[in-house]
C-alpha atoms as a PDB file:
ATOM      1  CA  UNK A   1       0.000   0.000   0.000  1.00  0.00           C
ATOM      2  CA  UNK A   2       1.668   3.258  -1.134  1.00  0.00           C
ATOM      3  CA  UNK A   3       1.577   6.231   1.885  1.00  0.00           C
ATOM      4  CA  UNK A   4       2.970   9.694   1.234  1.00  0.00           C
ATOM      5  CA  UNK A   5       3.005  11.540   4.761  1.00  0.00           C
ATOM      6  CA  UNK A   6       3.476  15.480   4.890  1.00  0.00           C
ATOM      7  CA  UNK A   7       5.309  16.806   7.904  1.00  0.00           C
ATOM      8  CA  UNK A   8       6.640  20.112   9.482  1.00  0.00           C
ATOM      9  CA  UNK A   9       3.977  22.304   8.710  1.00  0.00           C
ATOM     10  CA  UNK A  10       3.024  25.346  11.101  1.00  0.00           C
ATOM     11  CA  UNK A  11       2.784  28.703  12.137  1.00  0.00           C
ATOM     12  CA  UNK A  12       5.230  31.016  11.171  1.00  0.00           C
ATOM     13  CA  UNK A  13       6.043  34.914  11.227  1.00  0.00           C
ATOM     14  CA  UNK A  14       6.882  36.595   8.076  1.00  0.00           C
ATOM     15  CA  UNK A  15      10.299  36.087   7.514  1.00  0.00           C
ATOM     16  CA  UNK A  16      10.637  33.099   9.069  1.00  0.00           C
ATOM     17  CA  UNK A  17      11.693  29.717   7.744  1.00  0.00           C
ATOM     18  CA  UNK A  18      10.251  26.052   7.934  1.00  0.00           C
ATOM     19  CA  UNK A  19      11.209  22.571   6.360  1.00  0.00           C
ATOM     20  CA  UNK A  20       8.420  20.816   5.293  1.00  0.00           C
ATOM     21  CA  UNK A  21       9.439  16.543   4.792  1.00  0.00           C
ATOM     22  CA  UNK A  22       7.566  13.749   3.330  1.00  0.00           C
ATOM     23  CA  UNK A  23       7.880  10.656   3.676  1.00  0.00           C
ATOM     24  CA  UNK A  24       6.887   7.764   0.476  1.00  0.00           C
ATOM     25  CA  UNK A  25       6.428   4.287   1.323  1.00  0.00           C
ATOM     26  CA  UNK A  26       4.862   1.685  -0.978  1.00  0.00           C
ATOM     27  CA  UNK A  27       6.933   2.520  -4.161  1.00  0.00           C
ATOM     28  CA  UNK A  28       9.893   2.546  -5.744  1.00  0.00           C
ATOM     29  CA  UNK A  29      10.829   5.854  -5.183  1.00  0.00           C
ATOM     30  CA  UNK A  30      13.498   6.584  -7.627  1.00  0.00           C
ATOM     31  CA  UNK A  31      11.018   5.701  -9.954  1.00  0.00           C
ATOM     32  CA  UNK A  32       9.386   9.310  -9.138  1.00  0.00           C
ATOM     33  CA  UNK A  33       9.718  12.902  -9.661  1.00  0.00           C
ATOM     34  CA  UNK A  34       8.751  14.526  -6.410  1.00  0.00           C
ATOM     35  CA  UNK A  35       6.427  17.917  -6.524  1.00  0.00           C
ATOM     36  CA  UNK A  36       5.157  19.766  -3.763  1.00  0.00           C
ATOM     37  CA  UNK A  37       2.141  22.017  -4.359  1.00  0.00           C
ATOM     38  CA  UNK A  38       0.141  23.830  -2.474  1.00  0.00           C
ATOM     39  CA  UNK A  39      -3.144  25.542  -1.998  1.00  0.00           C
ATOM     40  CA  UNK A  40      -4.532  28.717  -0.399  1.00  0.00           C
ATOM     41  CA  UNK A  41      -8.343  29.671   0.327  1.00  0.00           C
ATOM     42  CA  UNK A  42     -10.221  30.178  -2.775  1.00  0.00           C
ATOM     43  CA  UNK A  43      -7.582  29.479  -4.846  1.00  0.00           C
ATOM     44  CA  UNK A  44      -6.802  26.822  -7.619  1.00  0.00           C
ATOM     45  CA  UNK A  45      -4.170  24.383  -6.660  1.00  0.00           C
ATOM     46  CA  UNK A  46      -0.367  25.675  -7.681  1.00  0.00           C
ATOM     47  CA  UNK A  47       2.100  23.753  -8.352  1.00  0.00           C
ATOM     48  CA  UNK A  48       5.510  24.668  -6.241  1.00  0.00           C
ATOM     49  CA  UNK A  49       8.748  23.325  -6.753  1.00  0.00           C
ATOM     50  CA  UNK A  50       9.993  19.769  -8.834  1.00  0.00           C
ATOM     51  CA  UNK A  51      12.800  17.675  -8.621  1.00  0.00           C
ATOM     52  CA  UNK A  52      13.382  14.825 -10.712  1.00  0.00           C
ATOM     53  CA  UNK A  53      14.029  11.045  -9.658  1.00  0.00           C
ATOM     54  CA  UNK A  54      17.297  11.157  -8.954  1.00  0.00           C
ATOM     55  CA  UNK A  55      17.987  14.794  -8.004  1.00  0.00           C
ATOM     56  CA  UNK A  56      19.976  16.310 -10.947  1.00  0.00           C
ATOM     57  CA  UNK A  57      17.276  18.794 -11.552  1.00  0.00           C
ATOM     58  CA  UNK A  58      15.030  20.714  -9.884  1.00  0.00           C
ATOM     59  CA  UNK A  59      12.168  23.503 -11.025  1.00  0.00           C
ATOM     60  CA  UNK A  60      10.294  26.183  -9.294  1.00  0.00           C
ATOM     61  CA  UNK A  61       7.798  28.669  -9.776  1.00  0.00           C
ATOM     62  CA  UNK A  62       8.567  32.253 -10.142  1.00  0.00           C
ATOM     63  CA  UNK A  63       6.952  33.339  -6.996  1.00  0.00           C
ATOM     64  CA  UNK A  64       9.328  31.115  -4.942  1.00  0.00           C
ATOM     65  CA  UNK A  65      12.433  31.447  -6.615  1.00  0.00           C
ATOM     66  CA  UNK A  66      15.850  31.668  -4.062  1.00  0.00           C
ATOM     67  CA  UNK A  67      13.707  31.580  -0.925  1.00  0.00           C
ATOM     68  CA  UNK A  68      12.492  27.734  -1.049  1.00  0.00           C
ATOM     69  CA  UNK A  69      15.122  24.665  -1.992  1.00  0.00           C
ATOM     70  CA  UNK A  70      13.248  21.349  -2.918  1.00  0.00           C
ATOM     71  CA  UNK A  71      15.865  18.290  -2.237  1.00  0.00           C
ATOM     72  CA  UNK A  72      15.444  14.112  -1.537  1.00  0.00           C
ATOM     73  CA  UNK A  73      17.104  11.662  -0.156  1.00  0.00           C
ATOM     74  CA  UNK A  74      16.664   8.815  -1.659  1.00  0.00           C
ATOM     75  CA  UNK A  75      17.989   6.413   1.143  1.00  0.00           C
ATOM     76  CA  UNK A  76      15.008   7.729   2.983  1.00  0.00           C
ATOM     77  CA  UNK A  77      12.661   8.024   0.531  1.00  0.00           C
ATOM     78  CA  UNK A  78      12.201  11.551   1.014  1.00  0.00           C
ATOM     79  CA  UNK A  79      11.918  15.038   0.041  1.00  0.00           C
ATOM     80  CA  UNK A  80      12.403  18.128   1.507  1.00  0.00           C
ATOM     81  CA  UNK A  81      10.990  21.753   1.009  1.00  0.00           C
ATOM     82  CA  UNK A  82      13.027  24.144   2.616  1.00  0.00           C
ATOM     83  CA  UNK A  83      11.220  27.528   3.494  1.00  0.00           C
ATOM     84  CA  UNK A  84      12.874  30.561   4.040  1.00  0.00           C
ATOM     85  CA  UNK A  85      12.108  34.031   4.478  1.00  0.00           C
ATOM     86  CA  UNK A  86       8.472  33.252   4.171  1.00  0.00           C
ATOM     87  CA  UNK A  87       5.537  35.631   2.893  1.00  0.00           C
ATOM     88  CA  UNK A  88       1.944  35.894   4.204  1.00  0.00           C
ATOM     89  CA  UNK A  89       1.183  35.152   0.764  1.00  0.00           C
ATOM     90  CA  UNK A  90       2.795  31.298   1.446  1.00  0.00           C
ATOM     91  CA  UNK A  91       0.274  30.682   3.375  1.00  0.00           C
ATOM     92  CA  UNK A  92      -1.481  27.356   1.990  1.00  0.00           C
ATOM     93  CA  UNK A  93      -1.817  23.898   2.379  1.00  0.00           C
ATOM     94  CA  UNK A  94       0.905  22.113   1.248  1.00  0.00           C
ATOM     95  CA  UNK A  95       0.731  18.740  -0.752  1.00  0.00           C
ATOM     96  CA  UNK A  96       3.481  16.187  -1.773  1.00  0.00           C
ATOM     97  CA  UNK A  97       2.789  14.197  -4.938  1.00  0.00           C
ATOM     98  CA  UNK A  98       4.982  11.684  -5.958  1.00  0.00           C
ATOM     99  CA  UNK A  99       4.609  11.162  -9.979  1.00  0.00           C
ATOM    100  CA  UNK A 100       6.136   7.659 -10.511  1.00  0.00           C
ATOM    101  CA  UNK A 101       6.403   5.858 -13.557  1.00  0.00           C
ATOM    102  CA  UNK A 102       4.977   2.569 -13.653  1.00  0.00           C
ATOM    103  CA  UNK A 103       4.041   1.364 -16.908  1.00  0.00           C
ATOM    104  CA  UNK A 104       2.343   4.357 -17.499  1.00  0.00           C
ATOM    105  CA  UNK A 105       2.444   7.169 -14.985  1.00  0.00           C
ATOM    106  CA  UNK A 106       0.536   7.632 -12.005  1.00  0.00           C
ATOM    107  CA  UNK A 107       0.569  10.483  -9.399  1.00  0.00           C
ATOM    108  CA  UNK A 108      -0.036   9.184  -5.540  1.00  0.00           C
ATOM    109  CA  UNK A 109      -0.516  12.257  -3.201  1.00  0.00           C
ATOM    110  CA  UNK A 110      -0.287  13.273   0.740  1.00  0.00           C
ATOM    111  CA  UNK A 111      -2.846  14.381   3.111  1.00  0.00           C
ATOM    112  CA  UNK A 112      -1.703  17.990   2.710  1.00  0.00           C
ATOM    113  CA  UNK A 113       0.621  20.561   5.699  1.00  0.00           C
ATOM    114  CA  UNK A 114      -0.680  23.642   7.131  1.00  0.00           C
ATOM    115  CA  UNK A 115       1.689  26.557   6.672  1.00  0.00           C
ATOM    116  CA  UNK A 116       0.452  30.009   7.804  1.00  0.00           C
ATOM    117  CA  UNK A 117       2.901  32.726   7.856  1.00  0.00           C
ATOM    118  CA  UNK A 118       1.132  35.333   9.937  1.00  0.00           C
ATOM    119  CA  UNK A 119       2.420  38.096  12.762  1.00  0.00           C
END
């Protein structure tokens, strides 16, 4: 049975930092690219930060670019989102999706982090 656990979610001040984990169990994962995305009140979800199977690459969107590092380890069979100098505007739920190929691909996801970022 494949499980994909979020961690390290919180509350935060602006200009703070957190390290979001999760943890994948269940697959072969350096099979999988690794995406975090998240999702704030009334909005669509948005997709975050990417980093492929074995770590050579990584992708994020504009809005987070040099404040958030995505990395894995894939001993542990999981990846990090590091969080610094956070916004109000981060505030969101925050989802892991692993995106593994097996055959074909399929996306397994995680329960979803709080992260507000609020004085």
């Amino acid at each position: 049975q494949v499980q994909v656990v979020e961690s390290g979610g919180g509350l935060v001040q602006p200009g703070g930092s957190l390290r979001l984990s999760c943890a994948a169990s269940g697959l072969t994962f350096t099979f999988c690219v690794m995406r975090w995305y998240r999702q704030a009140p009334g909005k669509e979800r948005e997709l975050v930060a990417t980093i492929t199977s074995t770590g050579g690459g990584t992708n994020y969107v504009d809005s987070v670019k040099g404040r958030f590092t995505i990395s894995r380890d894939n001993a542990k069979n999981t990846v990090y989102l590091q969080m610094m100098s956070l916004k109000t505007e981060d505030t969101a739920v925050y989802y892991c999706n692993a995106h593994c190929a097996i055959v074909t691909y399929v996306d397994y996801w995680g329960q979803g982090t709080q992260v507000t970022v609020s004085s």
